[in-house]
C-alpha atoms as a PDB file:
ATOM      1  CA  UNK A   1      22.400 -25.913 -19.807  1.00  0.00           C
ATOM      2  CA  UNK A   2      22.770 -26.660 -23.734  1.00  0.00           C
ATOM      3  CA  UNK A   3      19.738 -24.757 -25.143  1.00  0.00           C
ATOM      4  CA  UNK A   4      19.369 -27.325 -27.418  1.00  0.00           C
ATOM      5  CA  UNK A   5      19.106 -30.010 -24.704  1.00  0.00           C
ATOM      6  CA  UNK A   6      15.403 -31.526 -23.774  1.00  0.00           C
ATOM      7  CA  UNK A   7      14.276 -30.081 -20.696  1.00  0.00           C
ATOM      8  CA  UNK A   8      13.372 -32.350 -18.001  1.00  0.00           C
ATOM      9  CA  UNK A   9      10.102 -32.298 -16.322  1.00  0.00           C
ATOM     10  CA  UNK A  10       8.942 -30.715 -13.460  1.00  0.00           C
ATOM     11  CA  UNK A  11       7.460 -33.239 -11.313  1.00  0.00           C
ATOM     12  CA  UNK A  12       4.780 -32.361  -8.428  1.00  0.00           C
ATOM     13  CA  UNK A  13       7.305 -33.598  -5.748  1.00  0.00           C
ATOM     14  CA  UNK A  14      10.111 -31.088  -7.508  1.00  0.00           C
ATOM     15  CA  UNK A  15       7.389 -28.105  -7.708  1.00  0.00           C
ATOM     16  CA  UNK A  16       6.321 -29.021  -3.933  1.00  0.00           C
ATOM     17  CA  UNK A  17       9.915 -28.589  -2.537  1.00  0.00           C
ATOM     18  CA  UNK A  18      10.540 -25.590  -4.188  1.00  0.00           C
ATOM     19  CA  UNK A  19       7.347 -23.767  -2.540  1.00  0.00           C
ATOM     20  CA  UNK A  20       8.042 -25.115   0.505  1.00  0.00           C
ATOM     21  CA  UNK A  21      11.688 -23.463   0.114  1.00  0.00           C
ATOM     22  CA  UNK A  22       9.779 -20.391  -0.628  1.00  0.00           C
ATOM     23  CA  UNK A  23       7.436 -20.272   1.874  1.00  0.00           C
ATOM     24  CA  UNK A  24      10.199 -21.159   4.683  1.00  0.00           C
ATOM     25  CA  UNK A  25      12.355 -18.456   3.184  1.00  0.00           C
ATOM     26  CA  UNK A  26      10.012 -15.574   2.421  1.00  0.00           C
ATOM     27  CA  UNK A  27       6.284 -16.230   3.653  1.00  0.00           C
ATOM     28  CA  UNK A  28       4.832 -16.589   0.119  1.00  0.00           C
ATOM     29  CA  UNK A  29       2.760 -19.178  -0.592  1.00  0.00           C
ATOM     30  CA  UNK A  30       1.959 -20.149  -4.134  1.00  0.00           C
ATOM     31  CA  UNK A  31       0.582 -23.672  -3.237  1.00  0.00           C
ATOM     32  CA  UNK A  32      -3.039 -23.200  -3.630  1.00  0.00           C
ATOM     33  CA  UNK A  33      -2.128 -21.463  -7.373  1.00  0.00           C
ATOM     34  CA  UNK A  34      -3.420 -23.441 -10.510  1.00  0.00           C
ATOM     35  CA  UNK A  35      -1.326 -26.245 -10.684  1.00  0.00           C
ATOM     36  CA  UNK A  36      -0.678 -26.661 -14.094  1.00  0.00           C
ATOM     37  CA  UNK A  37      -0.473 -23.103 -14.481  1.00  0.00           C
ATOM     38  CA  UNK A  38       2.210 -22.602 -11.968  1.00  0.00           C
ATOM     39  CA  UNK A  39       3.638 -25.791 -13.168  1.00  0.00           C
ATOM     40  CA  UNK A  40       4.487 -23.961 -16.930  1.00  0.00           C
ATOM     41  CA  UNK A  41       5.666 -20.855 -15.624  1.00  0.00           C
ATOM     42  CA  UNK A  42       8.190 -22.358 -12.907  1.00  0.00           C
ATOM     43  CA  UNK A  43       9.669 -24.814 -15.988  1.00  0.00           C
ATOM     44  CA  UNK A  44       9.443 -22.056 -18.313  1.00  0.00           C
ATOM     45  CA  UNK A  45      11.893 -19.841 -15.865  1.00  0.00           C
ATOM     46  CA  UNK A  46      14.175 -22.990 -15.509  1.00  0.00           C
ATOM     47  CA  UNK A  47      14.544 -23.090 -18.721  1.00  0.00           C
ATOM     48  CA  UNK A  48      15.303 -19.332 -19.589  1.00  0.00           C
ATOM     49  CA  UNK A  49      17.343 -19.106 -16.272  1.00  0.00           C
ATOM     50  CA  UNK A  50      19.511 -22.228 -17.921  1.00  0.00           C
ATOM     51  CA  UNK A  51      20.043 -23.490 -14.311  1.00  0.00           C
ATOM     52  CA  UNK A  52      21.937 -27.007 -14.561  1.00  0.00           C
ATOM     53  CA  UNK A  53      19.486 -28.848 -12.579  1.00  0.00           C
ATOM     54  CA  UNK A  54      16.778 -27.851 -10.562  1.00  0.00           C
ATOM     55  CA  UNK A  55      18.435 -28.224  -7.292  1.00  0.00           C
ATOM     56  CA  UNK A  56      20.087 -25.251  -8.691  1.00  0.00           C
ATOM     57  CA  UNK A  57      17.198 -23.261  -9.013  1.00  0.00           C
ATOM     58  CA  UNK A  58      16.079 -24.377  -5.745  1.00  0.00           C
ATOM     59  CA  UNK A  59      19.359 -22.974  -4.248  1.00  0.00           C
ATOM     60  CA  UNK A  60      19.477 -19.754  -6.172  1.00  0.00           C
ATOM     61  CA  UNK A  61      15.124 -19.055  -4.953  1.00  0.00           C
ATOM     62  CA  UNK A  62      16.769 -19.848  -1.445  1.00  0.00           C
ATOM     63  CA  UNK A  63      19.760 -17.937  -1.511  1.00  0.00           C
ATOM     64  CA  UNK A  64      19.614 -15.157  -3.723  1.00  0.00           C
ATOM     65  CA  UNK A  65      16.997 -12.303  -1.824  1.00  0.00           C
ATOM     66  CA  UNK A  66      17.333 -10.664  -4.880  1.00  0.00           C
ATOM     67  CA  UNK A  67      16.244 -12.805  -7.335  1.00  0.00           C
ATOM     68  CA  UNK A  68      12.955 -13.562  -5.666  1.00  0.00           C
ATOM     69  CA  UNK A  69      11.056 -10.923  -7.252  1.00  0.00           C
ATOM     70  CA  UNK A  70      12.212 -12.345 -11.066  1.00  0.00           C
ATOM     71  CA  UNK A  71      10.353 -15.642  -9.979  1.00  0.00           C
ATOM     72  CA  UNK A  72       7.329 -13.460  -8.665  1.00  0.00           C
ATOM     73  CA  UNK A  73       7.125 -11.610 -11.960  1.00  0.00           C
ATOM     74  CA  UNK A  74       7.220 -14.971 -13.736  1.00  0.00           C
ATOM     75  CA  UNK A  75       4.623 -16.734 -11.900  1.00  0.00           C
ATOM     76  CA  UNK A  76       2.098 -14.196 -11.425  1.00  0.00           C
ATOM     77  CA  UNK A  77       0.687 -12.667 -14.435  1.00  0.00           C
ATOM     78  CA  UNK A  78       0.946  -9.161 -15.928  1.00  0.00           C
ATOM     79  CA  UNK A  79      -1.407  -8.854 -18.348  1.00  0.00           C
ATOM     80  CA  UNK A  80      -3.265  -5.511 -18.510  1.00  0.00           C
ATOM     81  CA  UNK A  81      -4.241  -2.463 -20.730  1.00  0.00           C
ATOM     82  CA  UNK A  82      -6.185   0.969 -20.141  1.00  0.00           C
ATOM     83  CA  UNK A  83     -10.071   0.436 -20.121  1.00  0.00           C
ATOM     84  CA  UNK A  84      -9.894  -3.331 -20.674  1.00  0.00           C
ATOM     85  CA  UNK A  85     -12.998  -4.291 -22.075  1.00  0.00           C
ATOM     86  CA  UNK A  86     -14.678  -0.983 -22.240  1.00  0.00           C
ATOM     87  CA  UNK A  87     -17.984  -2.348 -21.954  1.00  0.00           C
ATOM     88  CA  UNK A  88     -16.749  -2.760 -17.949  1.00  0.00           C
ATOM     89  CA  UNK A  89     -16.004   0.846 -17.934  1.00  0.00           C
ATOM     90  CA  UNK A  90     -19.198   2.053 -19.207  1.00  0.00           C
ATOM     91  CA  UNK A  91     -21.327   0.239 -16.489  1.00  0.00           C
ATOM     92  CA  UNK A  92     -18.910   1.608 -14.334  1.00  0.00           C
ATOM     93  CA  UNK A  93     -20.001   4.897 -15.105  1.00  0.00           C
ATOM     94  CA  UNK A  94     -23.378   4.433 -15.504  1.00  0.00           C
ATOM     95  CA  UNK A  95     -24.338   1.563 -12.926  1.00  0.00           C
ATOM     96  CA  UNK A  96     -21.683   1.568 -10.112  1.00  0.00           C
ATOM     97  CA  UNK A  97     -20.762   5.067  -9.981  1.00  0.00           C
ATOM     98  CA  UNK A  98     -24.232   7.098  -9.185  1.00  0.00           C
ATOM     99  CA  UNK A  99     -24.182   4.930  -5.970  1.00  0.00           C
ATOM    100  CA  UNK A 100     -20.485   6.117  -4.861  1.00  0.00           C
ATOM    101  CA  UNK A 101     -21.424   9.703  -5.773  1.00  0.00           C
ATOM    102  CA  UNK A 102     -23.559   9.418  -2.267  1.00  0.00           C
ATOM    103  CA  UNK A 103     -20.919   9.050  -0.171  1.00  0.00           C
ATOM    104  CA  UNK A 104     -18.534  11.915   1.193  1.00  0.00           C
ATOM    105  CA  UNK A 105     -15.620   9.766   1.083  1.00  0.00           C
ATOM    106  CA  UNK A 106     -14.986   6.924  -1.818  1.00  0.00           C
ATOM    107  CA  UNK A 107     -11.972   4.411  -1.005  1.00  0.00           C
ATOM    108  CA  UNK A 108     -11.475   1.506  -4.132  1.00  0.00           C
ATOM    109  CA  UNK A 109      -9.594  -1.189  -3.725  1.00  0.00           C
ATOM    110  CA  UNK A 110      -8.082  -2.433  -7.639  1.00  0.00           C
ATOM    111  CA  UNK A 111      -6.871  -5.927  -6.254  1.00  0.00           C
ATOM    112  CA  UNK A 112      -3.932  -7.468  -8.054  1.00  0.00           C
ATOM    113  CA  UNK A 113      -3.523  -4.170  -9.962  1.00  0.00           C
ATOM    114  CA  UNK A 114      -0.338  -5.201 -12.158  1.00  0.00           C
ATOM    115  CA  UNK A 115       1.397  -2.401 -13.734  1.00  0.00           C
ATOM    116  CA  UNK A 116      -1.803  -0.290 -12.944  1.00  0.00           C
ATOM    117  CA  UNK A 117      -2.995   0.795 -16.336  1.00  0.00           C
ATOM    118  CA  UNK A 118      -6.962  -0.318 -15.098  1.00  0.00           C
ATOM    119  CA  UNK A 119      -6.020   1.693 -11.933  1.00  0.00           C
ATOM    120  CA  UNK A 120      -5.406   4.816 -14.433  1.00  0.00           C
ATOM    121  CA  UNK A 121      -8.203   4.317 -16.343  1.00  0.00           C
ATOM    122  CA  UNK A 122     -10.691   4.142 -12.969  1.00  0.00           C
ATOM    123  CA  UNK A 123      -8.967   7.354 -12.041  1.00  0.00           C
ATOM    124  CA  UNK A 124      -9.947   9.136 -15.449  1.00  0.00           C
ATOM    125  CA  UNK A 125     -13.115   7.850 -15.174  1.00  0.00           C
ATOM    126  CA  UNK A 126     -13.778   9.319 -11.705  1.00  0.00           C
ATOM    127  CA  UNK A 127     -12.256  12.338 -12.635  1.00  0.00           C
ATOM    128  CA  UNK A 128     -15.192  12.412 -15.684  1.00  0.00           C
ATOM    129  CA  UNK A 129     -17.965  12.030 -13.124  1.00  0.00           C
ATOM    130  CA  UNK A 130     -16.247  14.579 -11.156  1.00  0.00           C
ATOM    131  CA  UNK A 131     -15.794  11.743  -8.049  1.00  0.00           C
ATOM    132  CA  UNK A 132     -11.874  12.081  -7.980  1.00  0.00           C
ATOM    133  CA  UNK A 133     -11.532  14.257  -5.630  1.00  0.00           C
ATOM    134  CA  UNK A 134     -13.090  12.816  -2.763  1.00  0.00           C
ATOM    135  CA  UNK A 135     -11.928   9.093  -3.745  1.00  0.00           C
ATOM    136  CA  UNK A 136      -8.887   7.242  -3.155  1.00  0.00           C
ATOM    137  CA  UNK A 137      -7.639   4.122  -5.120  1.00  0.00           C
ATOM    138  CA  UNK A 138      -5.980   1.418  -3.344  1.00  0.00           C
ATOM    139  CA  UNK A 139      -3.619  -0.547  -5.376  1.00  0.00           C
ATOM    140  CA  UNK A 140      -1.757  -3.557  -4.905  1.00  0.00           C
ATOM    141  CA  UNK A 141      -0.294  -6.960  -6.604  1.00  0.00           C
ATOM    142  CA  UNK A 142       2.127  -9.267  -4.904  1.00  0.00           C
ATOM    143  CA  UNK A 143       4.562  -8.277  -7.435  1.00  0.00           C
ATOM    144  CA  UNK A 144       7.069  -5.887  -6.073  1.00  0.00           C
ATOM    145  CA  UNK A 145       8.401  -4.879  -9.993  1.00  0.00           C
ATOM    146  CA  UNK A 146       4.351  -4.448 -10.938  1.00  0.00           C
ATOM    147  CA  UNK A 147       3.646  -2.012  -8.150  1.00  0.00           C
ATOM    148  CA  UNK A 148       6.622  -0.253  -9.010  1.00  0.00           C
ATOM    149  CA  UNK A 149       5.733   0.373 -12.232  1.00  0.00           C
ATOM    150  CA  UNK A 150       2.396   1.138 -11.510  1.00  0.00           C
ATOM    151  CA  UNK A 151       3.373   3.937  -9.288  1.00  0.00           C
ATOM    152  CA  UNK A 152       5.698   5.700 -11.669  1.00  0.00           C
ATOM    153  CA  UNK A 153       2.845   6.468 -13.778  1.00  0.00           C
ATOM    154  CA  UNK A 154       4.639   5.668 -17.026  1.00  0.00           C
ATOM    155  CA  UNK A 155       3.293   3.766 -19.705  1.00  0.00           C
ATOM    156  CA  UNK A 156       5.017   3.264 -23.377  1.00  0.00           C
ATOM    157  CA  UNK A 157       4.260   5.375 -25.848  1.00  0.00           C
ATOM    158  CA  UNK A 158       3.375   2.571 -28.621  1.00  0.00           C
ATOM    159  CA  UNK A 159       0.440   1.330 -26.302  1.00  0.00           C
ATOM    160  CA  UNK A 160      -1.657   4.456 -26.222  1.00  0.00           C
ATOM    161  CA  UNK A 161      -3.308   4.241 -29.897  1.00  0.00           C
ATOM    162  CA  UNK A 162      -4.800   1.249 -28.225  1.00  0.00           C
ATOM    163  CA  UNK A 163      -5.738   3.127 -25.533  1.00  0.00           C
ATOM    164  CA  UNK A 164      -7.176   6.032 -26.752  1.00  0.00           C
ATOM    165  CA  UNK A 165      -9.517   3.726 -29.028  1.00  0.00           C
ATOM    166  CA  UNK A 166     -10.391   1.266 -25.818  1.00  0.00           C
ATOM    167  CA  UNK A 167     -11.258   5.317 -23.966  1.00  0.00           C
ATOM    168  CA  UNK A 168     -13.855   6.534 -26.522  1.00  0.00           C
ATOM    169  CA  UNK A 169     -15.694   3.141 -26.106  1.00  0.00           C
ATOM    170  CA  UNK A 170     -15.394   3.293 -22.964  1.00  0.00           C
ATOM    171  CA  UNK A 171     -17.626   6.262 -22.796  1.00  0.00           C
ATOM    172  CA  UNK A 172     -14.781   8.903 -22.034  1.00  0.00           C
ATOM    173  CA  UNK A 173     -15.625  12.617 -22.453  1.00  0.00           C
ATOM    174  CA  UNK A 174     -12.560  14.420 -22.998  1.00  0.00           C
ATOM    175  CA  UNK A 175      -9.263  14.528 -25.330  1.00  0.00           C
ATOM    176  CA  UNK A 176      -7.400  11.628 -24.113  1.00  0.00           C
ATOM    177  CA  UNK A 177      -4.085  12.776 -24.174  1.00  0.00           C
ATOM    178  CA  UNK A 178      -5.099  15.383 -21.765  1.00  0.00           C
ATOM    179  CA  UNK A 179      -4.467  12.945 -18.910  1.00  0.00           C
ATOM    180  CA  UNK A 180      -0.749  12.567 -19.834  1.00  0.00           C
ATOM    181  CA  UNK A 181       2.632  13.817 -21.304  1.00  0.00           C
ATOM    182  CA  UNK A 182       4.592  12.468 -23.873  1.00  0.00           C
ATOM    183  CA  UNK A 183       8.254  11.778 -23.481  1.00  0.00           C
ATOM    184  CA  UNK A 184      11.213   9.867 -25.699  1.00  0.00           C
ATOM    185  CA  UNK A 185       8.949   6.101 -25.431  1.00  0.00           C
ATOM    186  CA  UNK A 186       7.146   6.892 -22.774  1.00  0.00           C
ATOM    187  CA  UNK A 187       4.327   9.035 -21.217  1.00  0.00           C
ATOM    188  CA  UNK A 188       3.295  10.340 -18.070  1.00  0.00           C
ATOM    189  CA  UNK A 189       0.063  10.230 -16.169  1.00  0.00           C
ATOM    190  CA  UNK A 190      -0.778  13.772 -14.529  1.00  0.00           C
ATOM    191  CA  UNK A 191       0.031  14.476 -11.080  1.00  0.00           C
ATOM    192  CA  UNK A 192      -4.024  15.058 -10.473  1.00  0.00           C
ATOM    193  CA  UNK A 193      -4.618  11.476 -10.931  1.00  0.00           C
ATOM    194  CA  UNK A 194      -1.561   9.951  -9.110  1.00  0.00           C
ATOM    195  CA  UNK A 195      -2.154  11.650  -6.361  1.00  0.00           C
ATOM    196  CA  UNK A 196      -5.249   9.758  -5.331  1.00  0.00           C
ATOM    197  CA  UNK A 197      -3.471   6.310  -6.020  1.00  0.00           C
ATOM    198  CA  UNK A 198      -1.292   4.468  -2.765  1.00  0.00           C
ATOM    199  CA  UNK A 199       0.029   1.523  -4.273  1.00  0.00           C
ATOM    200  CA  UNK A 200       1.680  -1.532  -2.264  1.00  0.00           C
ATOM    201  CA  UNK A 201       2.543  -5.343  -2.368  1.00  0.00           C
ATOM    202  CA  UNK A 202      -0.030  -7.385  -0.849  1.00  0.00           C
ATOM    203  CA  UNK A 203      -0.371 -11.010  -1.411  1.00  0.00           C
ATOM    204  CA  UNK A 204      -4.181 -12.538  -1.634  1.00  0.00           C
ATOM    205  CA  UNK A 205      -2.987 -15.886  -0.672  1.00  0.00           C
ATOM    206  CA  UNK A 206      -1.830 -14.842   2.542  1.00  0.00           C
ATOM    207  CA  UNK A 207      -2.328 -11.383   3.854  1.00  0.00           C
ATOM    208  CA  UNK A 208      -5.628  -9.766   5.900  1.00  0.00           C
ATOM    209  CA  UNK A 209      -7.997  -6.896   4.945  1.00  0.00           C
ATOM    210  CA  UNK A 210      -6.625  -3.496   5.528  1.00  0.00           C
ATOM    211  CA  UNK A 211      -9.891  -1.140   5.325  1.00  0.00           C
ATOM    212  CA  UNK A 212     -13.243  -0.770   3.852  1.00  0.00           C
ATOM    213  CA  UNK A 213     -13.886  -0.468   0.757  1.00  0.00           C
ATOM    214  CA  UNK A 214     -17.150   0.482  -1.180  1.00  0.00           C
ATOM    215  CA  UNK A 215     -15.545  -1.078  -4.627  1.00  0.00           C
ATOM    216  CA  UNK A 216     -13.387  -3.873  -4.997  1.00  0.00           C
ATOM    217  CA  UNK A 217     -12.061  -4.678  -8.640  1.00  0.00           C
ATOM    218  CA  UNK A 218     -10.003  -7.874  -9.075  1.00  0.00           C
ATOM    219  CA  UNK A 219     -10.595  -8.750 -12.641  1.00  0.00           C
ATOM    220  CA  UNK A 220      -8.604 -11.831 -14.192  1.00  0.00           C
ATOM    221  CA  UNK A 221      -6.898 -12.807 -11.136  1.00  0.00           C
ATOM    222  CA  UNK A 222      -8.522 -15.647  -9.583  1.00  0.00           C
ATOM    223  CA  UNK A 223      -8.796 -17.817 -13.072  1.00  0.00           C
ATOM    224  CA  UNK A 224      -5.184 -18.539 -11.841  1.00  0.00           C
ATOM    225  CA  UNK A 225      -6.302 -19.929  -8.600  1.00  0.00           C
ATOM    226  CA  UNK A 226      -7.636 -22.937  -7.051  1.00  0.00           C
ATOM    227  CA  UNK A 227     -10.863 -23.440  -5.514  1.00  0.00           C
ATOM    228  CA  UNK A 228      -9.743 -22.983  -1.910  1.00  0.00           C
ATOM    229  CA  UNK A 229      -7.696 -20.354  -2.539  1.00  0.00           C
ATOM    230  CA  UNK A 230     -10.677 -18.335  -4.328  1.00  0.00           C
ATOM    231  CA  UNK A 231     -12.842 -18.783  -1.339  1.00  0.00           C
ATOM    232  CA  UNK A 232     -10.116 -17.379   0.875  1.00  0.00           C
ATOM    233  CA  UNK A 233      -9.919 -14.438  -1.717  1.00  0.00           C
ATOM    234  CA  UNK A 234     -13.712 -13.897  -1.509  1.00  0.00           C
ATOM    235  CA  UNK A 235     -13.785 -14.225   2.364  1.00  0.00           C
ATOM    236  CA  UNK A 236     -11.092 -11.787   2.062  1.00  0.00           C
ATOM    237  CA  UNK A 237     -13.133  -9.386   0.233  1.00  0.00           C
ATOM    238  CA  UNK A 238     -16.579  -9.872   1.877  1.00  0.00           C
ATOM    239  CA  UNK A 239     -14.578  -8.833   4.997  1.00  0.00           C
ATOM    240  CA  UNK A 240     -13.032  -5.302   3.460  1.00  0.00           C
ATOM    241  CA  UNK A 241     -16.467  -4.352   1.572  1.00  0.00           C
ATOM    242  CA  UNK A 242     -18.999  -2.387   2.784  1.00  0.00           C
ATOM    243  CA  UNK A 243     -22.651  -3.509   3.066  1.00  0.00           C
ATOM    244  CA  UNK A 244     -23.817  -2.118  -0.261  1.00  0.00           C
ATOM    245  CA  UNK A 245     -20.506  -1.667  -1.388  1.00  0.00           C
ATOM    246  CA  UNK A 246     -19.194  -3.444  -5.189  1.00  0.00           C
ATOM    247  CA  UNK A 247     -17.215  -6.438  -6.129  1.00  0.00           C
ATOM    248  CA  UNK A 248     -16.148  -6.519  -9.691  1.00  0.00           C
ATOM    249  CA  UNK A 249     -14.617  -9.290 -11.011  1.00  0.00           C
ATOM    250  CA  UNK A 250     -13.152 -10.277 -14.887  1.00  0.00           C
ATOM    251  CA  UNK A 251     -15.457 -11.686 -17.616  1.00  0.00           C
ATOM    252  CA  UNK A 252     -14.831 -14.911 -16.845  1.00  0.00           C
ATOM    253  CA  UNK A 253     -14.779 -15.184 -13.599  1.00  0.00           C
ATOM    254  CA  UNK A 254     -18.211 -15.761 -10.567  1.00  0.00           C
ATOM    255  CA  UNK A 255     -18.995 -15.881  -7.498  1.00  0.00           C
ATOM    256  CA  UNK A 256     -21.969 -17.987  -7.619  1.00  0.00           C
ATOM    257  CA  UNK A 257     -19.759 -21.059  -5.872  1.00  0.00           C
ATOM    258  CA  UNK A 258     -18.390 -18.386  -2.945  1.00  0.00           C
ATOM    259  CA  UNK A 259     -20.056 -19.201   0.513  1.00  0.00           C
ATOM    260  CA  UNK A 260     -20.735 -15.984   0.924  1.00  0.00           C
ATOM    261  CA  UNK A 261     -22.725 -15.441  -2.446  1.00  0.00           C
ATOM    262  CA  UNK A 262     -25.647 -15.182  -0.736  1.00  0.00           C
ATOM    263  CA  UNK A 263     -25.062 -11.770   1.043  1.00  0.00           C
ATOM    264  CA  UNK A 264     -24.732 -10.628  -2.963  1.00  0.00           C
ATOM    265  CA  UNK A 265     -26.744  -9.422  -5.719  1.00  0.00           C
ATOM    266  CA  UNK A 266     -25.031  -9.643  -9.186  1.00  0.00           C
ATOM    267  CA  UNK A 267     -26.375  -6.007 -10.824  1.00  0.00           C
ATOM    268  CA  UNK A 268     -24.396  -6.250 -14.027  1.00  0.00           C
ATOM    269  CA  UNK A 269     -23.796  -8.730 -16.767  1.00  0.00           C
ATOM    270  CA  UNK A 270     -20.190  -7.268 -17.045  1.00  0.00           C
ATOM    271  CA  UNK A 271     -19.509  -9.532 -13.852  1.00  0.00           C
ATOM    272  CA  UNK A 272     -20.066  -6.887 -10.884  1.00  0.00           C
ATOM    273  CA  UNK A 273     -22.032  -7.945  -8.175  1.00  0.00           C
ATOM    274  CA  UNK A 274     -23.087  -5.249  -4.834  1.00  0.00           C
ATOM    275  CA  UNK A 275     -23.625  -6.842  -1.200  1.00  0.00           C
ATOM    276  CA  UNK A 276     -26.712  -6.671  -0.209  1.00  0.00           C
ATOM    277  CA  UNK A 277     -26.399  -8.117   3.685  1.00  0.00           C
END
């Protein structure tokens, strides 16, 4: 395609074919994602992919196993950093996490964890309330390039000013770049904390509960879904919580229209709520 040549729009009927394709083809289903959302991202990977027309793009999703995970990384969205919003880590530490130290065993479930720098950061924090060793942190995204990432343990180097800054207000205790080594671009995250991680793909638009959890974190995930699809994400989760057990959730995101919002509590303005029946 001439790069200087208009695109042409994406109508619903194009967009509804080419989930179909994908849903035949792989078992994904993006169709209850934000439509307008998805809508951007699938024209803006047309247009970087230069296909000719979108038949060809259609052909290429169906065809090429391969390339699948390029459209997953484009649709879904990878937008993270270490103790994002601090003020969530703090009443994690001070609200949420005198109520895990009671039981023996602590199993956390970080929902559509991206590359897994909030994963890291719930790991340090544990770690600092002396809770890591008898926890482990179940992370997962749909995205099979995210999860990778996330369980290399590498982060670049020119992020971690940030992150040391978004650490101290966060509450954290110790020298920062005790939790890592620095490498070339990158660094490292310690063996101690990986070691409590299992990452995997696992799509919330499709797939069951897998255990019980006494905290669930899904923060800034379900602002990119519909309203059916966030009660089948919240059915999801009431199902894998324990009674008692935490749901956090991203500043702007609720609960209050979930069906089950009535077997909750919220006990934190920074959007965590504990069920309570």
């Amino acid at each position: 395609m001439d790069t200087n040549e208009a695109i042409p729009p994406i109508t619903d009927e194009d967009l509804e074919l080419l989930l179909g394709d994908i849903v035949e083809a792989y078992g994904y289903d993006f169709s209850a994602y934000a439509w307008a959302s998805l809508k951007r991202r699938v024209t803006r990977l047309f247009s970087i992919g230069r296909f000719a027309s979108f038949a060809e793009l259609r052909h290429r999703i169906r065809t090429d196993r391969e390339y699948l995970p390029r459209f997953i990384e484009e649709i879904t969205v990878n937008v993270t950093e270490m103790f994002r919003d601090p003020s969530f880590f703090r009443a994690l530490k001070q609200e949420i996490f005198p109520a895990l130290s009671t039981y023996p065993f602590i199993r956390i479930w970080h929902a559509g964890c991206s590359t897994g720098e909030e994963v890291y950061s719930m790991a340090i924090m544990l770690h600092e309330a002396n809770l890591l060793h008898r926890a482990v942190i179940y992370a997962t995204d749909i995205s099979p390039a995210a999860v990778k990432q996330a369980a290399s343990g590498l982060v670049p180097i020119r992020h971690m000013k940030q992150y040391a800054r978004n650490y101290i207000e966060a509450g954290g205790i110790n020298d920062f770049s005790a939790y890592y080594t620095a490498s070339n671009n990158q660094v490292l995250f310690r063996d101690e904390l990986r070691k409590h991680m299992v990452f995997s793909t696992h799509n919330l638009a499709s797939e069951t509960s897998f255990n019980q959890f006494q905290l669930i974190c899904c923060r800034n995930v379900l602002i990119y879904f519909n309203s059916a699809l966030q009660e089948r994400v919240f059915n999801l989760f009431d199902q894998s919580l324990e009674r008692f057990g935490f749901l956090a959730l991203g500043s702007k995101e609720s609960m209050r229209a979930a069906q089950c919002y009535n077997r909750y509590k919220q006990i934190s303005k920074q959007k965590i709520w504990r069920k309570i029946a």
